[in-house]
C-alpha atoms as a PDB file:
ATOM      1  CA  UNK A   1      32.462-139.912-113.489  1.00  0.00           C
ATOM      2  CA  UNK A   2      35.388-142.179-112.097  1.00  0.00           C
ATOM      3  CA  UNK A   3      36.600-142.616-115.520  1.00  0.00           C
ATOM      4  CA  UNK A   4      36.664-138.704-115.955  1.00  0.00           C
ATOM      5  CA  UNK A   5      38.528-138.353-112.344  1.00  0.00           C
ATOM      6  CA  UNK A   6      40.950-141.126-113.665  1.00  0.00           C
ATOM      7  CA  UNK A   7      41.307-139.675-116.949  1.00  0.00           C
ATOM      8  CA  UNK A   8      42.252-136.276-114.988  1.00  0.00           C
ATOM      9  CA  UNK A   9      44.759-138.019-113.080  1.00  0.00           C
ATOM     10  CA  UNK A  10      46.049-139.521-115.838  1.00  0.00           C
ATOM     11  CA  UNK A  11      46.578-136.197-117.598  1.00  0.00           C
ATOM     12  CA  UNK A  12      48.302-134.547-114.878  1.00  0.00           C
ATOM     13  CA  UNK A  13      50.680-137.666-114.099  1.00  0.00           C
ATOM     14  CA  UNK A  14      51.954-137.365-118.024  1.00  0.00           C
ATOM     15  CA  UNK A  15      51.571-133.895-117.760  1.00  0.00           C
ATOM     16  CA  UNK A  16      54.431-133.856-114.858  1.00  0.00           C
ATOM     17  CA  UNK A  17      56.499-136.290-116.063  1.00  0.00           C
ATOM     18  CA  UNK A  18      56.849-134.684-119.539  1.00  0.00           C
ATOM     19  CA  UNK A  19      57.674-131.339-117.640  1.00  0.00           C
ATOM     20  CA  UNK A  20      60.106-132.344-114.259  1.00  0.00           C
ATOM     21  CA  UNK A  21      60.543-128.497-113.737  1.00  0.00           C
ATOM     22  CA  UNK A  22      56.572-128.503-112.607  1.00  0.00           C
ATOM     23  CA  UNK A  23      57.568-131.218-109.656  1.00  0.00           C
ATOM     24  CA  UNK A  24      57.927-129.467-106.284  1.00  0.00           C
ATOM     25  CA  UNK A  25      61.760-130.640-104.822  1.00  0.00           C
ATOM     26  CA  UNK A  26      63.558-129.608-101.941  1.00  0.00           C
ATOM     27  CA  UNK A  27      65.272-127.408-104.131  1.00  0.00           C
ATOM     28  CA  UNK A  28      62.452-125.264-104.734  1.00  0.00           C
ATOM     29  CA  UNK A  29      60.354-125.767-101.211  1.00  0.00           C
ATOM     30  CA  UNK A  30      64.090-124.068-100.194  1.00  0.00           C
ATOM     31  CA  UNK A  31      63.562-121.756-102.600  1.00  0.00           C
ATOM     32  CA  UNK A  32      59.819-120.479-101.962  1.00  0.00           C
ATOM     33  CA  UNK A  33      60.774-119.955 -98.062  1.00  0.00           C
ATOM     34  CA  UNK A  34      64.142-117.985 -98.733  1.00  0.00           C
ATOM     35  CA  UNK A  35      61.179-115.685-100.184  1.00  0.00           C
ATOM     36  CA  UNK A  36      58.698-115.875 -97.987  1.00  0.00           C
ATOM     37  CA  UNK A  37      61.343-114.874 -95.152  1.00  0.00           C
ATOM     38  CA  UNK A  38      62.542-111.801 -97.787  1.00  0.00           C
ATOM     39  CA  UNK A  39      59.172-111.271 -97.801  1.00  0.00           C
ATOM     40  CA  UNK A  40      59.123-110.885 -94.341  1.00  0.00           C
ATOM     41  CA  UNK A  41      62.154-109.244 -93.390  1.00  0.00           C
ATOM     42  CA  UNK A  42      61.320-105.626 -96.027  1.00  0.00           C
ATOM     43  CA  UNK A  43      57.827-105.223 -93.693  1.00  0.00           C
ATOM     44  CA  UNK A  44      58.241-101.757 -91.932  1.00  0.00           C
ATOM     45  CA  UNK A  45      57.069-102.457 -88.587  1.00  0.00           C
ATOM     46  CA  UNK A  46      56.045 -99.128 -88.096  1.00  0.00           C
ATOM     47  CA  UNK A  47      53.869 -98.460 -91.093  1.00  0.00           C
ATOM     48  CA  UNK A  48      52.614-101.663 -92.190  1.00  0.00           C
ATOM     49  CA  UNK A  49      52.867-104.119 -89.229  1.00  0.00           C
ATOM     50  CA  UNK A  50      51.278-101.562 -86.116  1.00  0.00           C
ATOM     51  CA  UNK A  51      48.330-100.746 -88.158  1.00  0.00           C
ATOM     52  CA  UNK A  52      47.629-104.963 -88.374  1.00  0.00           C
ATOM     53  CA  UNK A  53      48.487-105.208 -84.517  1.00  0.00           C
ATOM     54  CA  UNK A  54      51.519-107.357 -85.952  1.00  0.00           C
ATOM     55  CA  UNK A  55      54.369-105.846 -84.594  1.00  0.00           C
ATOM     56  CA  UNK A  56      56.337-106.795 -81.521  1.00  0.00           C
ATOM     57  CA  UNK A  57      54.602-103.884 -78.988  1.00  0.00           C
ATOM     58  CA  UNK A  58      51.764-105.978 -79.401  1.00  0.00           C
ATOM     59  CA  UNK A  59      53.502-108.950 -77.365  1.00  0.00           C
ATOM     60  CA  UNK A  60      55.178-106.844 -75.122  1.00  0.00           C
ATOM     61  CA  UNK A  61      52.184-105.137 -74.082  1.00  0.00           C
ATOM     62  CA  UNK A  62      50.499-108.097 -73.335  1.00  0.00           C
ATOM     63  CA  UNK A  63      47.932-107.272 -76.136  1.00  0.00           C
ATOM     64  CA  UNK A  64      48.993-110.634 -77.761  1.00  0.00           C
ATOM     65  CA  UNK A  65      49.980-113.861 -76.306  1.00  0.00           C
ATOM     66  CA  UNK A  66      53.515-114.904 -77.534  1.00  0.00           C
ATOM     67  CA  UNK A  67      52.374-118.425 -77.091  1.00  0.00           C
ATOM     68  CA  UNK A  68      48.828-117.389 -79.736  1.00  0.00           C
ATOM     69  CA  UNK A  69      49.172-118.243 -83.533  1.00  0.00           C
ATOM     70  CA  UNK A  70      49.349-114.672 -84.196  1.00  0.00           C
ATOM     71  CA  UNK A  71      52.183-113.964 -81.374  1.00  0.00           C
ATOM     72  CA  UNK A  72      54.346-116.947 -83.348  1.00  0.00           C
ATOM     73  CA  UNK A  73      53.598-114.850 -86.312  1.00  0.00           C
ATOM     74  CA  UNK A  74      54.732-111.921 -84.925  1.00  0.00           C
ATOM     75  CA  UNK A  75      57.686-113.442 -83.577  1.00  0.00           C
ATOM     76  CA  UNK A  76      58.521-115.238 -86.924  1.00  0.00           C
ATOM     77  CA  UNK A  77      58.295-111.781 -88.595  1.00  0.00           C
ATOM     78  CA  UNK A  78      60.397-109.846 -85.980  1.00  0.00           C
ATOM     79  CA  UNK A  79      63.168-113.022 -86.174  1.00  0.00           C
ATOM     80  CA  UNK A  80      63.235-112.822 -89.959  1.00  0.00           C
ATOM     81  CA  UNK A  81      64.051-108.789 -89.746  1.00  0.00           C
ATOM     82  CA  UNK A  82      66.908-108.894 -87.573  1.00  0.00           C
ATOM     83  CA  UNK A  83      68.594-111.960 -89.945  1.00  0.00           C
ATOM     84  CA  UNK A  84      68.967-109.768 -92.386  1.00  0.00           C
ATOM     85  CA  UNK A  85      72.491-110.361 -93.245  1.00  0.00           C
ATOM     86  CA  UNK A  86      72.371-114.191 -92.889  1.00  0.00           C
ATOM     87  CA  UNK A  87      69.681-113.568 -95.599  1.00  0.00           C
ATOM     88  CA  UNK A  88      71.660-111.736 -98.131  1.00  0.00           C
ATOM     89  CA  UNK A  89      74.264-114.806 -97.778  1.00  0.00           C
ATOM     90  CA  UNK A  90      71.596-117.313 -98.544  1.00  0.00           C
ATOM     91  CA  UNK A  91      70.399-115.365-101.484  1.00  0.00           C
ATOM     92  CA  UNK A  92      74.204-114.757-103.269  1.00  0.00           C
ATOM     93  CA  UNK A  93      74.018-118.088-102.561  1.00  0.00           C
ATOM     94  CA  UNK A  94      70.902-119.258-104.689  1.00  0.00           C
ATOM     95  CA  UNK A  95      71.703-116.614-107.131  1.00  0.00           C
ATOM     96  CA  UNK A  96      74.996-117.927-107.927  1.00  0.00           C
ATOM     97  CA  UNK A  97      73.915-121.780-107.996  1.00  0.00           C
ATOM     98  CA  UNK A  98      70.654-120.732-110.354  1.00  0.00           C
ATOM     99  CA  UNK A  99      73.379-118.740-112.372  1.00  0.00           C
ATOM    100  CA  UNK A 100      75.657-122.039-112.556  1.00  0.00           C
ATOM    101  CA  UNK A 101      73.217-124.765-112.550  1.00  0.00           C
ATOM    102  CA  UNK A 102      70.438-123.398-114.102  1.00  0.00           C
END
């Protein structure tokens, strides 16, 4: 069996050095949380995040403590909506160095 878990490793070392698109680079962890944050900044915080207890009355009723996991969330979420613009900057941005660089 150590053979087989060597052989595996093996596999997926050639595999990623005959494709260097598959590595993960700054580039594309940069990337992944421009969309993450898009993700999080088209929420409607009135009828998607209230019915999950994720939007910011539940912190300012004292429902959820800003310091709690889900209170970071929630402030994470309610930061990312009101960068909006900052956002559409960053993705011209990525659009026009994917467009030039490929």
């Amino acid at each position: 069996t150590v053979r087989e878990a060597l052989g595996w490793r093996r596999a997926l070392v050639r595999s990623l050095d005959n494709n260097p698109s598959a590595t993960m680079t700054l580039w594309t962890f940069c990337q992944s949380m421009l969309l993450t944050f898009n993700a999080f900044a088209i929420l409607n915080e009135q009828r998607f995040l209230d019915k999950y207890g994720l939007g910011q009355g539940a912190v300012n009723s004292g429902y959820v403590p800003s310091g709690s996991a889900r209170g970071q969330l929630i402030g994470v979420v309610t930061a990312t909506q009101y960068a909006r613009v900052p956002l559409v900057v960053l993705n011209v941005l990525v659009i026009f160095v994917k467009m030039v660089f490929g």
